[in-house]
C-alpha atoms as a PDB file:
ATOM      1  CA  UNK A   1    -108.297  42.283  38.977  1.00  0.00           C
ATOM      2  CA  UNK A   2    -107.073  41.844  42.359  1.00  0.00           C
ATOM      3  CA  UNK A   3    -103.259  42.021  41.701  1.00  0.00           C
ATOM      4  CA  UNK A   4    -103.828  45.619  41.701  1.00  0.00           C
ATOM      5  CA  UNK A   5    -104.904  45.183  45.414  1.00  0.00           C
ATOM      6  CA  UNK A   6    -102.236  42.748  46.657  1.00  0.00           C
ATOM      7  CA  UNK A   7    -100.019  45.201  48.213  1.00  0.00           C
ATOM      8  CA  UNK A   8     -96.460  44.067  49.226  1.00  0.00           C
ATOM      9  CA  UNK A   9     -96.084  44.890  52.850  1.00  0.00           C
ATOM     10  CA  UNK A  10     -99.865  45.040  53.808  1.00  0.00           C
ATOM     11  CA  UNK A  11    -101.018  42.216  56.356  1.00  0.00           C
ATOM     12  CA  UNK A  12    -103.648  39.846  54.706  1.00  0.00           C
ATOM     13  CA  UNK A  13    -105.942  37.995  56.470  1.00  0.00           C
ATOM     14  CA  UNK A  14    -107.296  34.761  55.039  1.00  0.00           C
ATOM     15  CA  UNK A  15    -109.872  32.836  56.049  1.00  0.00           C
ATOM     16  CA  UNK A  16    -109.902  29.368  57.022  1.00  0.00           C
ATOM     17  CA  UNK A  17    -111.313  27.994  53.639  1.00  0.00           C
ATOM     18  CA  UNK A  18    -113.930  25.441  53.555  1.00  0.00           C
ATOM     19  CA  UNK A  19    -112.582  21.683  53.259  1.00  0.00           C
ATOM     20  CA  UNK A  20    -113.692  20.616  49.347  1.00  0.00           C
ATOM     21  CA  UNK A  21    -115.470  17.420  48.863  1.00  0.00           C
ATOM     22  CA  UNK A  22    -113.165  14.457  48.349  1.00  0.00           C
ATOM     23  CA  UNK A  23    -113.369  12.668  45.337  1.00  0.00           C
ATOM     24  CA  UNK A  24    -113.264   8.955  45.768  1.00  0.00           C
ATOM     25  CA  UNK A  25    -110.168   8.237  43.696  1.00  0.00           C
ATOM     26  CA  UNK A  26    -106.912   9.773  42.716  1.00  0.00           C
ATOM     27  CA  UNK A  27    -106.362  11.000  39.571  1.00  0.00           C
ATOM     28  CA  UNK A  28    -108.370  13.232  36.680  1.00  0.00           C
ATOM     29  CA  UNK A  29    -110.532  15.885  37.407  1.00  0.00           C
ATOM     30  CA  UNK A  30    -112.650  17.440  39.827  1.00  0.00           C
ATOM     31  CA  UNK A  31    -115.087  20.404  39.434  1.00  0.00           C
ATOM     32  CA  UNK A  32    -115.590  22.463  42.470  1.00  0.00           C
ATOM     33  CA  UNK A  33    -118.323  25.086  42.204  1.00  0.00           C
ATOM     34  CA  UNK A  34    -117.158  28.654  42.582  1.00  0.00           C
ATOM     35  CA  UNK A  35    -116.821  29.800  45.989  1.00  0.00           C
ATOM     36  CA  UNK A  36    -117.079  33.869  45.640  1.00  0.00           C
ATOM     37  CA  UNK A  37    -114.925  36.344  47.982  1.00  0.00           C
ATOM     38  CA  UNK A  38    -113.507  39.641  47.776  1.00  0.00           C
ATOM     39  CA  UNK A  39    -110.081  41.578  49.173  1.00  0.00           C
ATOM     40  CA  UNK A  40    -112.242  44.114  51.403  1.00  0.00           C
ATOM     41  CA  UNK A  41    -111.112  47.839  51.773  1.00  0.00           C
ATOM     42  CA  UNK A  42    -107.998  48.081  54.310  1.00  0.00           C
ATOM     43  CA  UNK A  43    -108.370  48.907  57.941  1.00  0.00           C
ATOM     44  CA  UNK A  44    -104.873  51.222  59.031  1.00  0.00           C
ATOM     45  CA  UNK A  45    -103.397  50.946  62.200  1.00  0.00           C
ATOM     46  CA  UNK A  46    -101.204  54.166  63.164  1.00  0.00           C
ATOM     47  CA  UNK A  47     -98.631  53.309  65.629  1.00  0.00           C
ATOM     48  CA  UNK A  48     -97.177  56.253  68.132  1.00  0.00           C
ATOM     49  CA  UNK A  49     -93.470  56.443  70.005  1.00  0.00           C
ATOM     50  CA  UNK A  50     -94.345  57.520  73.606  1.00  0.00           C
ATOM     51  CA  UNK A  51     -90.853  58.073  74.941  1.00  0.00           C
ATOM     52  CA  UNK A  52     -90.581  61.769  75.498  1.00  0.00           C
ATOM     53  CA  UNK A  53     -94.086  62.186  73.749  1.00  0.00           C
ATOM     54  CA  UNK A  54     -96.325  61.385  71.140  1.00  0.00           C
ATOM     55  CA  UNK A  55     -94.449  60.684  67.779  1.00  0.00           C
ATOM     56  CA  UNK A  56     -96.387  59.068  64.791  1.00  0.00           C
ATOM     57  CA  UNK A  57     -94.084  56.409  63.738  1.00  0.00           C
ATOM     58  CA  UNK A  58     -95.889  54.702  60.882  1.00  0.00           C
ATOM     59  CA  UNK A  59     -98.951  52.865  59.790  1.00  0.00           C
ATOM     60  CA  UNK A  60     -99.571  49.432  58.886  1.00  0.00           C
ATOM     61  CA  UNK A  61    -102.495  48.433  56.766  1.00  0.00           C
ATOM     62  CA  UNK A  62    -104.394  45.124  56.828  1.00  0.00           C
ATOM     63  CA  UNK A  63    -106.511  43.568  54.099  1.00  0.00           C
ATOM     64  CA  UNK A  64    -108.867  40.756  55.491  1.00  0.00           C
ATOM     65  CA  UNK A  65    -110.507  38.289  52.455  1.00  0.00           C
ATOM     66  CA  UNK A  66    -114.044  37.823  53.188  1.00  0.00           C
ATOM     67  CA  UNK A  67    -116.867  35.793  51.631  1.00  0.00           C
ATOM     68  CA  UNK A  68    -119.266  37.273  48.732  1.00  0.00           C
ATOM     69  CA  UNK A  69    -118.723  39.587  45.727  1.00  0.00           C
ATOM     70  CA  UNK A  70    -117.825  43.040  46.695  1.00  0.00           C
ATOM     71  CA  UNK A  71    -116.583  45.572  44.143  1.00  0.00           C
ATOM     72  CA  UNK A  72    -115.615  43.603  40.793  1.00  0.00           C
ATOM     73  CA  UNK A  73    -111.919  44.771  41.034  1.00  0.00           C
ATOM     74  CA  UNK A  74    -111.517  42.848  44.294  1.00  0.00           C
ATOM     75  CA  UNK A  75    -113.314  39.886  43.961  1.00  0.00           C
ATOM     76  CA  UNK A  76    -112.145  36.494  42.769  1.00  0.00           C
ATOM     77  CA  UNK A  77    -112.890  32.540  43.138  1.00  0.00           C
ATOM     78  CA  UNK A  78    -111.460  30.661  45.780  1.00  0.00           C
ATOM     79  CA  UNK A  79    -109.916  27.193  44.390  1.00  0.00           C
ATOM     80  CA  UNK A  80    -108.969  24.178  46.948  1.00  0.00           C
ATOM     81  CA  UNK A  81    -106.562  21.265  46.365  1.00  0.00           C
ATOM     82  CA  UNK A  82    -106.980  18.119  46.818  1.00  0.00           C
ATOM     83  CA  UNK A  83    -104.026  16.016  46.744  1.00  0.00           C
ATOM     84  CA  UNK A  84    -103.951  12.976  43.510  1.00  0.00           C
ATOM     85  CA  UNK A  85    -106.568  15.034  41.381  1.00  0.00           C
ATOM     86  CA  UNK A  86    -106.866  18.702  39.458  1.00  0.00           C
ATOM     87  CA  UNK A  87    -109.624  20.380  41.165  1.00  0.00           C
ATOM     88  CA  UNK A  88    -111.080  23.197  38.647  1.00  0.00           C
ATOM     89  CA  UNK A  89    -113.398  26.025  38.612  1.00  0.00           C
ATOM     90  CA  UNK A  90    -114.961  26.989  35.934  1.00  0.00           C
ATOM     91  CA  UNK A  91    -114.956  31.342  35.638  1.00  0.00           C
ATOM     92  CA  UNK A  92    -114.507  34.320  33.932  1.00  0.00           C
ATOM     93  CA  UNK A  93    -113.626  35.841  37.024  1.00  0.00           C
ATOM     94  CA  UNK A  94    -109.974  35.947  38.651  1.00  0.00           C
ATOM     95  CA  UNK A  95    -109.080  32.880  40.829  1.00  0.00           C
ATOM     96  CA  UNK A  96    -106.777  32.147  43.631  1.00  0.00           C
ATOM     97  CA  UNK A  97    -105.463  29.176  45.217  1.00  0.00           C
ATOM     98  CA  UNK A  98    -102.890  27.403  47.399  1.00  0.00           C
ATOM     99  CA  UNK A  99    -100.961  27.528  49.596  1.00  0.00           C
ATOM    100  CA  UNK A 100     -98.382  26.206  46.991  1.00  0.00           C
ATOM    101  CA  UNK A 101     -95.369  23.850  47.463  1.00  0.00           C
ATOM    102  CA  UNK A 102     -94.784  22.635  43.958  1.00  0.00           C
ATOM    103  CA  UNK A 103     -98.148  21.996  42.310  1.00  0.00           C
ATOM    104  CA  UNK A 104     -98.901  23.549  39.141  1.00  0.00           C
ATOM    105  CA  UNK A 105    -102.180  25.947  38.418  1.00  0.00           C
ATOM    106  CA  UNK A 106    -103.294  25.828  34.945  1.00  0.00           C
ATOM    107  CA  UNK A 107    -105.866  27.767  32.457  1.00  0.00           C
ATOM    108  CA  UNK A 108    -107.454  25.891  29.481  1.00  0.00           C
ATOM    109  CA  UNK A 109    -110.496  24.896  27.802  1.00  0.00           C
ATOM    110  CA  UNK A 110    -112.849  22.113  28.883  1.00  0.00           C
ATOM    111  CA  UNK A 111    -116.151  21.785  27.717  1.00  0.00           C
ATOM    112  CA  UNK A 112    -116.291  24.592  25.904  1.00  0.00           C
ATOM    113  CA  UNK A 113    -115.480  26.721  29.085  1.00  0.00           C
ATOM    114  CA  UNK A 114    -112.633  28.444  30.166  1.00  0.00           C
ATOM    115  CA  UNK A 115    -111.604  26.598  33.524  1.00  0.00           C
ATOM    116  CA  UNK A 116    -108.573  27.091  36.301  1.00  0.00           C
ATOM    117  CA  UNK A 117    -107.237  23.768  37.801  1.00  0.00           C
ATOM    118  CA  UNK A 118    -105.075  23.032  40.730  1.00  0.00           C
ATOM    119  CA  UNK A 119    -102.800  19.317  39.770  1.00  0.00           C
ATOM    120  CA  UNK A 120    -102.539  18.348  43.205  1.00  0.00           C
ATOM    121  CA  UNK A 121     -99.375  16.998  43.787  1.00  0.00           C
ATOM    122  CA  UNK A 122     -97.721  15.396  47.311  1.00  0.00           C
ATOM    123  CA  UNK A 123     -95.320  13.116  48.646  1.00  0.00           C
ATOM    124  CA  UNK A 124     -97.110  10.179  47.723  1.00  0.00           C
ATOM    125  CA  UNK A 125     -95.798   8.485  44.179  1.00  0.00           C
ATOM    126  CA  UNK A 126     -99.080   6.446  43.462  1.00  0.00           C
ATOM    127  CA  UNK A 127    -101.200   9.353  43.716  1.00  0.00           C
ATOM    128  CA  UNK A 128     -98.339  11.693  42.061  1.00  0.00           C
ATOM    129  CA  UNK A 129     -98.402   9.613  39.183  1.00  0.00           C
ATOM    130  CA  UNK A 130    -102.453   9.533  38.571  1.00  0.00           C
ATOM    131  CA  UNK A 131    -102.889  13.430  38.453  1.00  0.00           C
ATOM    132  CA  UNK A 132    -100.085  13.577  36.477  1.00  0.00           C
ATOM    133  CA  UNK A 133    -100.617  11.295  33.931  1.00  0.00           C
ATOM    134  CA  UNK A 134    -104.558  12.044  34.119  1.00  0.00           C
ATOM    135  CA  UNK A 135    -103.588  16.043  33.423  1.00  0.00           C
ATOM    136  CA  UNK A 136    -100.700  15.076  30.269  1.00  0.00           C
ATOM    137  CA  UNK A 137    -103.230  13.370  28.488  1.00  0.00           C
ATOM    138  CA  UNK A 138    -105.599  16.009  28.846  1.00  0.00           C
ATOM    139  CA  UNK A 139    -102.989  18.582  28.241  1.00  0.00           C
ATOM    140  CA  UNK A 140    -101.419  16.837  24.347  1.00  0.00           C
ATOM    141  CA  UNK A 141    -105.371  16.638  23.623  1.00  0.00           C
ATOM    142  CA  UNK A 142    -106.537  20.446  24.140  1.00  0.00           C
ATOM    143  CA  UNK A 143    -103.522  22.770  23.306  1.00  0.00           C
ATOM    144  CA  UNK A 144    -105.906  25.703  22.281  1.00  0.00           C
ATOM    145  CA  UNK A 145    -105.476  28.274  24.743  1.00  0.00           C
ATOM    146  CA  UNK A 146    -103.026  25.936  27.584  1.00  0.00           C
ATOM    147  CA  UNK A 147    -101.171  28.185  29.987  1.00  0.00           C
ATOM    148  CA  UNK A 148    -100.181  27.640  33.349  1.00  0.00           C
ATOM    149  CA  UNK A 149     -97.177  27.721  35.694  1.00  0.00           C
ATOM    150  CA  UNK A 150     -96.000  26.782  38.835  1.00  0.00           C
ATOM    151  CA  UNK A 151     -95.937  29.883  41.544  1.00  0.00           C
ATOM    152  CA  UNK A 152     -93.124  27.946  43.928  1.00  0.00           C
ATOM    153  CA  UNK A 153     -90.528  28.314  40.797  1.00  0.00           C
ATOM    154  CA  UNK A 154     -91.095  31.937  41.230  1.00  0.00           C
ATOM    155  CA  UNK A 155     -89.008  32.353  44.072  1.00  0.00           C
ATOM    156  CA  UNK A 156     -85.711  30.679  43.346  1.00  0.00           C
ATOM    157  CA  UNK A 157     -84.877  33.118  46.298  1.00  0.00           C
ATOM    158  CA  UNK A 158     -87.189  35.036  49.225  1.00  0.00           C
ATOM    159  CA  UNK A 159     -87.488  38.177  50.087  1.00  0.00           C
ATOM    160  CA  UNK A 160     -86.585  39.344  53.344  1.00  0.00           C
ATOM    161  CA  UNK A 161     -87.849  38.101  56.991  1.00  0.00           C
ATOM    162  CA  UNK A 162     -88.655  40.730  59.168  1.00  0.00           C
ATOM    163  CA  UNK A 163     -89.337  39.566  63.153  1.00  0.00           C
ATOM    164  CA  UNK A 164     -92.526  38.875  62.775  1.00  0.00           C
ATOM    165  CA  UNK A 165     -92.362  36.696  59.751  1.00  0.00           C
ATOM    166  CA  UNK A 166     -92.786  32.809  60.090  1.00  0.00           C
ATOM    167  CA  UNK A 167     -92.805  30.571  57.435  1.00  0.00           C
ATOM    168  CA  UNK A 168     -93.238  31.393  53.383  1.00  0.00           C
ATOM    169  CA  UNK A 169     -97.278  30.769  51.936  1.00  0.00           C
ATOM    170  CA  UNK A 170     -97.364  30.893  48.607  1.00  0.00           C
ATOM    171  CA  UNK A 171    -100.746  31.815  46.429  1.00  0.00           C
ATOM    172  CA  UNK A 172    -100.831  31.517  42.600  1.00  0.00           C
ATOM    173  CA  UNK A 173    -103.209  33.788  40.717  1.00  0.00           C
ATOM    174  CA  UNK A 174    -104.753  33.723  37.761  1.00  0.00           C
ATOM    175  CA  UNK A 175    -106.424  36.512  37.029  1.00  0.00           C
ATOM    176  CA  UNK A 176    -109.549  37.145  34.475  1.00  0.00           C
ATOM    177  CA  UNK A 177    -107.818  37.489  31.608  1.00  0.00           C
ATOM    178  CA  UNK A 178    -105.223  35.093  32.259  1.00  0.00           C
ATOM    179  CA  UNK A 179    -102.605  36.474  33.521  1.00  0.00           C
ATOM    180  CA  UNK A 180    -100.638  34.255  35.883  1.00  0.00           C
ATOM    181  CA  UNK A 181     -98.913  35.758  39.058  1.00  0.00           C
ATOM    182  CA  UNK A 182     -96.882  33.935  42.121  1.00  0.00           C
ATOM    183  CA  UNK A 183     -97.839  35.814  45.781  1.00  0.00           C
ATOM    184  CA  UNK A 184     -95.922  35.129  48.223  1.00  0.00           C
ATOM    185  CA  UNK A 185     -96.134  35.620  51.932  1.00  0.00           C
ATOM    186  CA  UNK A 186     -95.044  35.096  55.100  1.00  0.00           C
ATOM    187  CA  UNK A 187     -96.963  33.762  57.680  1.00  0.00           C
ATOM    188  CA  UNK A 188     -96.876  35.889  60.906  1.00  0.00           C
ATOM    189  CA  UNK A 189     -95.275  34.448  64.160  1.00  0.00           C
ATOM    190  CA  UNK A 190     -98.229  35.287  66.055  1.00  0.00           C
ATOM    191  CA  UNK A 191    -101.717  33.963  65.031  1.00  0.00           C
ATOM    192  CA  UNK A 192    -105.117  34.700  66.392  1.00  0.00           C
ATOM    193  CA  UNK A 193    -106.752  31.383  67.950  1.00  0.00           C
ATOM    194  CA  UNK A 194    -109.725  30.477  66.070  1.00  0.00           C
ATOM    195  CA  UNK A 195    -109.203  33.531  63.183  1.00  0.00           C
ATOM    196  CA  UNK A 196    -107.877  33.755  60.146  1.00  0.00           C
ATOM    197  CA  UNK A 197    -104.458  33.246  58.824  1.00  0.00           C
ATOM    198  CA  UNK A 198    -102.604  36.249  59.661  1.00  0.00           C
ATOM    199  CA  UNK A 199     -99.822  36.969  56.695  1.00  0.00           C
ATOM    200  CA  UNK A 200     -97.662  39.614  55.409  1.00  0.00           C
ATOM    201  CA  UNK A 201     -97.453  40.221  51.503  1.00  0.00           C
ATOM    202  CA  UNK A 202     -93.607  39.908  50.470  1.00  0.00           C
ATOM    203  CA  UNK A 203     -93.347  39.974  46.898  1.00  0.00           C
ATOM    204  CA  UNK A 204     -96.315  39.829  44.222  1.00  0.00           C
ATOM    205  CA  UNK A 205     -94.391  38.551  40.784  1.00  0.00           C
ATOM    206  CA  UNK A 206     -96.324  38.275  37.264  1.00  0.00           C
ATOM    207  CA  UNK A 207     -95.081  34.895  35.277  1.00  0.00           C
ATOM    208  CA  UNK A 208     -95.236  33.875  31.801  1.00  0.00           C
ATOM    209  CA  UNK A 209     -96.565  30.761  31.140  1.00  0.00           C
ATOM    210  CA  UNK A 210     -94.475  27.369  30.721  1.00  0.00           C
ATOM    211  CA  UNK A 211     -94.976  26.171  26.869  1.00  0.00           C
ATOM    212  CA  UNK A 212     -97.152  23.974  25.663  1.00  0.00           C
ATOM    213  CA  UNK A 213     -95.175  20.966  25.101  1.00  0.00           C
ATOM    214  CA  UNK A 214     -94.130  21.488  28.913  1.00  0.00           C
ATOM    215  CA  UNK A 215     -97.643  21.423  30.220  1.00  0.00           C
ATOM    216  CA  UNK A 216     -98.173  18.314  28.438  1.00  0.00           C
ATOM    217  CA  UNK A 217     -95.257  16.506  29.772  1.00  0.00           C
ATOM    218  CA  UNK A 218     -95.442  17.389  34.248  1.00  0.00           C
ATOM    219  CA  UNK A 219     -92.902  15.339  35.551  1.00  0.00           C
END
């Protein structure tokens, strides 16, 4: 379960993710196969004081997220939004998504299949409305096993900027056995043209789920 390798203060790289296909209306669901990757093995970089003479300072370790399966403990399913619909996976494995601003991530039962859905939510009402009311019905229809949260309430306050910090990006994770956690991170002043997102892990919180009954009611 990749929580375990989500450490706070290690530099993350994430990829730029595919773009999902675009459903052609707002509102109910929209199954995205699984896209594999894994949290590789950290690279360190040791960083020396040279003013009278060599001094080991510290070391700062990076994580990059690559495509494919790699050991099971660090891999999980990549799951895109899509603003006006709930894009789902359906797994057994963990599964990670964002960034988050407010949308909720959500674990039930669909088919007979366990499945992890993104409610894409944005600034536009119409659309707002459709996932919503698309994802309630659902939601009062198939209470067995509901959980789900949203990883932005997690962080009523943020943990501290250091100079190289940016803006907050916020990743919910649910991992194999449901579990729900909020990551959050802050993007790193300096990015690398044409690489990955460059972030720094701030604060990696576990979250009980909301209740049923406010699952079943997203305002």
């Amino acid at each position: 379960m990749i929580e375990h390798k989500l450490y706070v203060g290690r530099i993350l790289h994430i990829p730029h993710w595919p773009p999902p296909t675009q459903p052609a209306a707002p509102g109910g669901f929209h199954t995205l196969a699984a896209a594999n990757y894994h949290v590789a093995r950290p690279t360190k970089h040791y960083s020396f004081s040279r003013r009278w003479e060599d001094r080991f300072v510290g070391v700062q370790a990076t994580n990059a997220i690559v495509p494919g399966q790699g050991a099971p403990h660090r891999d999980f399913v990549w799951l895109p939004w899509i603003a006006g619909v709930i894009t789902e996976v359906t797994t057994t494995e963990d599964v990670l998504t964002g960034p988050m601003s407010g949308c909720w991530v959500v674990v039930y039962q669909r088919n007979g299949h366990r499945c992890v859905g993104h409610v894409g939510t944005d600034n536009d009402q119409v659309s707002n409305a459709a996932v919503k009311q698309a994802w309630n019905t659902f939601a009062a229809n198939n209470q067995n096993g509901l959980r789900g949260f949203n990883p932005s309430d997690a962080w009523p306050t943020f943990p501290a900027q250091l100079a190289a910090d940016g803006g907050p990006h916020i990743l919910g994770l649910v991992t194999s056995d449901d579990r729900l956690f909020s990551v959050l991170t802050w993007a790193q002043n300096v990015q690398p043209v044409g690489g990955p997102v460059v972030v720094r892990i701030a604060g990696v919180q576990e979250v009980a789920s909301s209740s049923v009954q406010d699952l079943s009611n997203l305002t």
